[in-house]
C-alpha atoms as a PDB file:
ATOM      1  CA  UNK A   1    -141.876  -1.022-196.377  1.00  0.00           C
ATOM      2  CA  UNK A   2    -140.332  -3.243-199.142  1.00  0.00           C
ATOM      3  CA  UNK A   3    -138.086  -4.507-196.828  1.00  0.00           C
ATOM      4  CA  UNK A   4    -140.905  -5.616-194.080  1.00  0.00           C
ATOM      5  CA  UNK A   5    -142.421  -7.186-195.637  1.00  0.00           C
ATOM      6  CA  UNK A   6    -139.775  -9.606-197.457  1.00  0.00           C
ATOM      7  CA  UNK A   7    -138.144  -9.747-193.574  1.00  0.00           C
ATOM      8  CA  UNK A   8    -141.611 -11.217-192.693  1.00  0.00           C
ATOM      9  CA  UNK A   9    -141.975 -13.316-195.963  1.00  0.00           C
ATOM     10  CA  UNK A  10    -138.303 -15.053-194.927  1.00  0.00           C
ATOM     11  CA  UNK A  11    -139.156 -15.684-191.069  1.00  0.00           C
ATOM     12  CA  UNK A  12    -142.309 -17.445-192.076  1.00  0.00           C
ATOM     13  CA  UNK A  13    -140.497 -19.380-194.659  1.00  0.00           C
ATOM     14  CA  UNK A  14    -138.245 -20.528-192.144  1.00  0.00           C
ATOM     15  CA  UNK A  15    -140.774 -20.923-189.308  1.00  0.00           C
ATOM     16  CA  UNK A  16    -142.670 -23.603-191.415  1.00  0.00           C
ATOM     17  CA  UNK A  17    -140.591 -26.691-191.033  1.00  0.00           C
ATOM     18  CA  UNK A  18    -141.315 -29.947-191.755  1.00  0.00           C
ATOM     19  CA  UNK A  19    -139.938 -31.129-187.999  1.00  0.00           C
ATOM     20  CA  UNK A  20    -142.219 -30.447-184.847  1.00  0.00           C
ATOM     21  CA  UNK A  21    -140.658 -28.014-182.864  1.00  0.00           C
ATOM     22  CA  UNK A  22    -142.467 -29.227-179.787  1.00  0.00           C
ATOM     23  CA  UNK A  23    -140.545 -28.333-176.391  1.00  0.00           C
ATOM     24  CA  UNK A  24    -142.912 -30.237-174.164  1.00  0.00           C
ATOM     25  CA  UNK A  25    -141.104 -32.620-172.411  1.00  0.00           C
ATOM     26  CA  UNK A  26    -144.360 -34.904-171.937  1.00  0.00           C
ATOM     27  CA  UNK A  27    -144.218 -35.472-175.513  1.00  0.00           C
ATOM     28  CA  UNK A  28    -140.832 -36.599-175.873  1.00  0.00           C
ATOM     29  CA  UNK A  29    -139.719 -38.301-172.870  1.00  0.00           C
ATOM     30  CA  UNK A  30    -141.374 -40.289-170.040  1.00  0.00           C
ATOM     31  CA  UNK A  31    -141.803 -39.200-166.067  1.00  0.00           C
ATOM     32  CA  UNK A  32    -138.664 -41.761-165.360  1.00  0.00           C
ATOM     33  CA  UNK A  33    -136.471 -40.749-168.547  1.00  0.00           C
ATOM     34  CA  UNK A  34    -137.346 -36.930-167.463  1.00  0.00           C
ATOM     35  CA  UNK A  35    -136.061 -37.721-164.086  1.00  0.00           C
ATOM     36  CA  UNK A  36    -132.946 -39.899-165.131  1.00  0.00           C
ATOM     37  CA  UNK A  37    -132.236 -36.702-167.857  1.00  0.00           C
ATOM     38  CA  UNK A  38    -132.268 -34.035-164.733  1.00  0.00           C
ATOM     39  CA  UNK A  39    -129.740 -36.527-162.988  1.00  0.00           C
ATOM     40  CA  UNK A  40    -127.802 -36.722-165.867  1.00  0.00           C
ATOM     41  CA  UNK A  41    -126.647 -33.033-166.437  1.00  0.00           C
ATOM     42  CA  UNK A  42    -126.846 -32.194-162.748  1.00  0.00           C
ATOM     43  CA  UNK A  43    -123.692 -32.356-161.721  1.00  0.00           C
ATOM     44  CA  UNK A  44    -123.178 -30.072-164.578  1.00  0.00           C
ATOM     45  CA  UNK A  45    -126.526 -27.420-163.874  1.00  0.00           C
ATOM     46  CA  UNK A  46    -126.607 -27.743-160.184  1.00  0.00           C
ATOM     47  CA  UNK A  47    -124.123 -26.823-157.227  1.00  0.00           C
ATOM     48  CA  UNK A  48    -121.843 -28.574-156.217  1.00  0.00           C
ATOM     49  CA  UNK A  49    -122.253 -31.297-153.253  1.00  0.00           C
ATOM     50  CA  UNK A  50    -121.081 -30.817-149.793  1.00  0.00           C
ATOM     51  CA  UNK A  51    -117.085 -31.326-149.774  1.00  0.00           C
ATOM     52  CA  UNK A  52    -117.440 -32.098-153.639  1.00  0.00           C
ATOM     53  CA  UNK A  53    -115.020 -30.626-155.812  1.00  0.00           C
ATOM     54  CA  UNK A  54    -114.860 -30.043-159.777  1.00  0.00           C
ATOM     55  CA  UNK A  55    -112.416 -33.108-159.628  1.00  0.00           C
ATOM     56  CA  UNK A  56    -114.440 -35.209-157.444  1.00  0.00           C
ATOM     57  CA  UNK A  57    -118.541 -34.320-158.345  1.00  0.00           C
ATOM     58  CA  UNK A  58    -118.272 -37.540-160.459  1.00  0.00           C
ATOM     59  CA  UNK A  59    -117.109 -39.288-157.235  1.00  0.00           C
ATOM     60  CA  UNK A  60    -120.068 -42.475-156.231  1.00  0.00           C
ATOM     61  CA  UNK A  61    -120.234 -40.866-152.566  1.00  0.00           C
ATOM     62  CA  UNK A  62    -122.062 -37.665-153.519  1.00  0.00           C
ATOM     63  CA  UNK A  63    -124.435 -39.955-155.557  1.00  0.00           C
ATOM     64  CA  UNK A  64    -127.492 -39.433-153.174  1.00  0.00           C
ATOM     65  CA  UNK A  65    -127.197 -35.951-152.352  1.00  0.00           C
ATOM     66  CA  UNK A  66    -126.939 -35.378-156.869  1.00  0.00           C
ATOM     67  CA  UNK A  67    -129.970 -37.477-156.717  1.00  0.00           C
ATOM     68  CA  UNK A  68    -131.678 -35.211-154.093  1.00  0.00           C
ATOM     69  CA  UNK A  69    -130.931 -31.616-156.022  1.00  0.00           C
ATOM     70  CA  UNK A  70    -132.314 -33.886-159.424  1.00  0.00           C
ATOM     71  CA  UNK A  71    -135.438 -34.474-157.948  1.00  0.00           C
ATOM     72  CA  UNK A  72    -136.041 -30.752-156.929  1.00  0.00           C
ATOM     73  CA  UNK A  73    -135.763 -29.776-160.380  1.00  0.00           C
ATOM     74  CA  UNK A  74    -138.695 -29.352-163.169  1.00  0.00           C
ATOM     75  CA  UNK A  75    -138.017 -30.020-166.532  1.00  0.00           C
ATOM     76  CA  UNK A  76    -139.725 -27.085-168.201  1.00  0.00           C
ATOM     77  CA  UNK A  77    -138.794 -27.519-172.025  1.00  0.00           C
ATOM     78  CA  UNK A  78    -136.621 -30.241-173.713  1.00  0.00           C
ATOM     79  CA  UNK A  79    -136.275 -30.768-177.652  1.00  0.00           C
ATOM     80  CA  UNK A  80    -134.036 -33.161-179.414  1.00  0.00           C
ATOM     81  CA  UNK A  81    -132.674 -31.589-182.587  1.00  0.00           C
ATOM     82  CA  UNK A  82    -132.655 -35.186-185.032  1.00  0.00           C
ATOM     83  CA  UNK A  83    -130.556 -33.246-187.580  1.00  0.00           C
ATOM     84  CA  UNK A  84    -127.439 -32.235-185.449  1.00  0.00           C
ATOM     85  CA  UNK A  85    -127.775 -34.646-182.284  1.00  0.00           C
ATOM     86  CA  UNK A  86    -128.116 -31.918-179.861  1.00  0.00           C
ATOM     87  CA  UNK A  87    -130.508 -31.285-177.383  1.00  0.00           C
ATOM     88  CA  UNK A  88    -131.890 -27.769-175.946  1.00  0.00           C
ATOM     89  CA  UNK A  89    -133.347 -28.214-172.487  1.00  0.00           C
ATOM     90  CA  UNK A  90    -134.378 -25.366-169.788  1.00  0.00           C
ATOM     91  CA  UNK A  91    -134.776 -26.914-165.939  1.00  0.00           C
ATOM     92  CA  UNK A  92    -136.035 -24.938-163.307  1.00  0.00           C
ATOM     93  CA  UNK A  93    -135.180 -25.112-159.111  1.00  0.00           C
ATOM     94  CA  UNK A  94    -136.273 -23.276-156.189  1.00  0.00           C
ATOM     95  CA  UNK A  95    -134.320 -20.076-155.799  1.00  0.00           C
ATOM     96  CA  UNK A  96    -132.617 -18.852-152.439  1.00  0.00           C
ATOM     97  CA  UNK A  97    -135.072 -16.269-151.792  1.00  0.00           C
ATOM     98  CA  UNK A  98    -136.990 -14.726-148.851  1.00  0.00           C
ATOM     99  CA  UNK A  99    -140.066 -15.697-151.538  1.00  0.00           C
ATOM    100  CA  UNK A 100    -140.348 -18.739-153.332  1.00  0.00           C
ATOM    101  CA  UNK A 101    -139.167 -18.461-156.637  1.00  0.00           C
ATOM    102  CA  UNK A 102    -137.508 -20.313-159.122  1.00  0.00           C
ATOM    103  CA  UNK A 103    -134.375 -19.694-161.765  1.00  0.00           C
ATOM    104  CA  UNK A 104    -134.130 -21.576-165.124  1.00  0.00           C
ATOM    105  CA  UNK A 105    -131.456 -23.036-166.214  1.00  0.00           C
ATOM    106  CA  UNK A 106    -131.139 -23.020-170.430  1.00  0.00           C
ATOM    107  CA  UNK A 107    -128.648 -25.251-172.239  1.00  0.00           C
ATOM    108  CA  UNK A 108    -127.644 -27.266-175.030  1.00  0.00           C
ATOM    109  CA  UNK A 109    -125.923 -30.552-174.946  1.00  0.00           C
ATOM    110  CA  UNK A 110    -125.196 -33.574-176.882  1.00  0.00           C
ATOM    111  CA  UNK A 111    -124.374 -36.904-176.509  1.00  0.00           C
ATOM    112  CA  UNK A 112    -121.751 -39.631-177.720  1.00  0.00           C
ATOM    113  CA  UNK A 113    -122.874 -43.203-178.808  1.00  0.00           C
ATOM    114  CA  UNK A 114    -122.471 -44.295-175.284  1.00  0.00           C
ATOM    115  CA  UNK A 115    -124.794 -41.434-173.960  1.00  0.00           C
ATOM    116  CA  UNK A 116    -121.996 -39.503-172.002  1.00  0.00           C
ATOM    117  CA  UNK A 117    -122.423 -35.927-172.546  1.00  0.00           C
END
């Protein structure tokens, strides 16, 4: 019992940050930066174009269909940690299903000074 309750003491200690640990996208990033973010890591989350390769997904002629798959995709949590530069993010898309359903993609990524990942 002794050891419940300091387990529970400790995770509320370290729940209670100072930082928000909002994941709501709305609150950190606009409707245009959420949609430039989903075309950012993409090529990275999504499948591969037609006749794209992992050599050539970066390639300007699959451009518009990346830009298609980015726009069927739903940023469902995003949260910039200030401390270490990274950023979690979860993005859903319809599923290849009979039904419609959707799969979530988790991840964590972080950026240089010129905002490459």
């Amino acid at each position: 019992m002794k050891y419940v309750l300091i387990f529970i003491s400790l995770f509320y200690l370290v729940g209670c940050e100072k930082e928000s640990n909002n994941i709501d996208p709305n609150s950190h990033l606009s409707e245009v930066e959420q949609n430039n973010f989903n075309y950012s890591i993409i090529r990275y989350t999504g499948r591969l174009a037609k006749k794209a390769t992992h050599e050539t997904k970066f390639d300007e002629k699959f451009d518009e269909e990346y830009t298609a798959l980015a726009n069927a995709c739903d940023l469902l949590f995003y949260y910039p940690n200030s401390k270490t530069g990274e950023i979690y993010f979860a993005i859903t898309k319809i599923a290849p299903s009979l039904k419609i359903k959707k799969v979530a993609t988790v991840g964590k990524l972080k950026k240089d000074d010129k905002g490459n990942i």
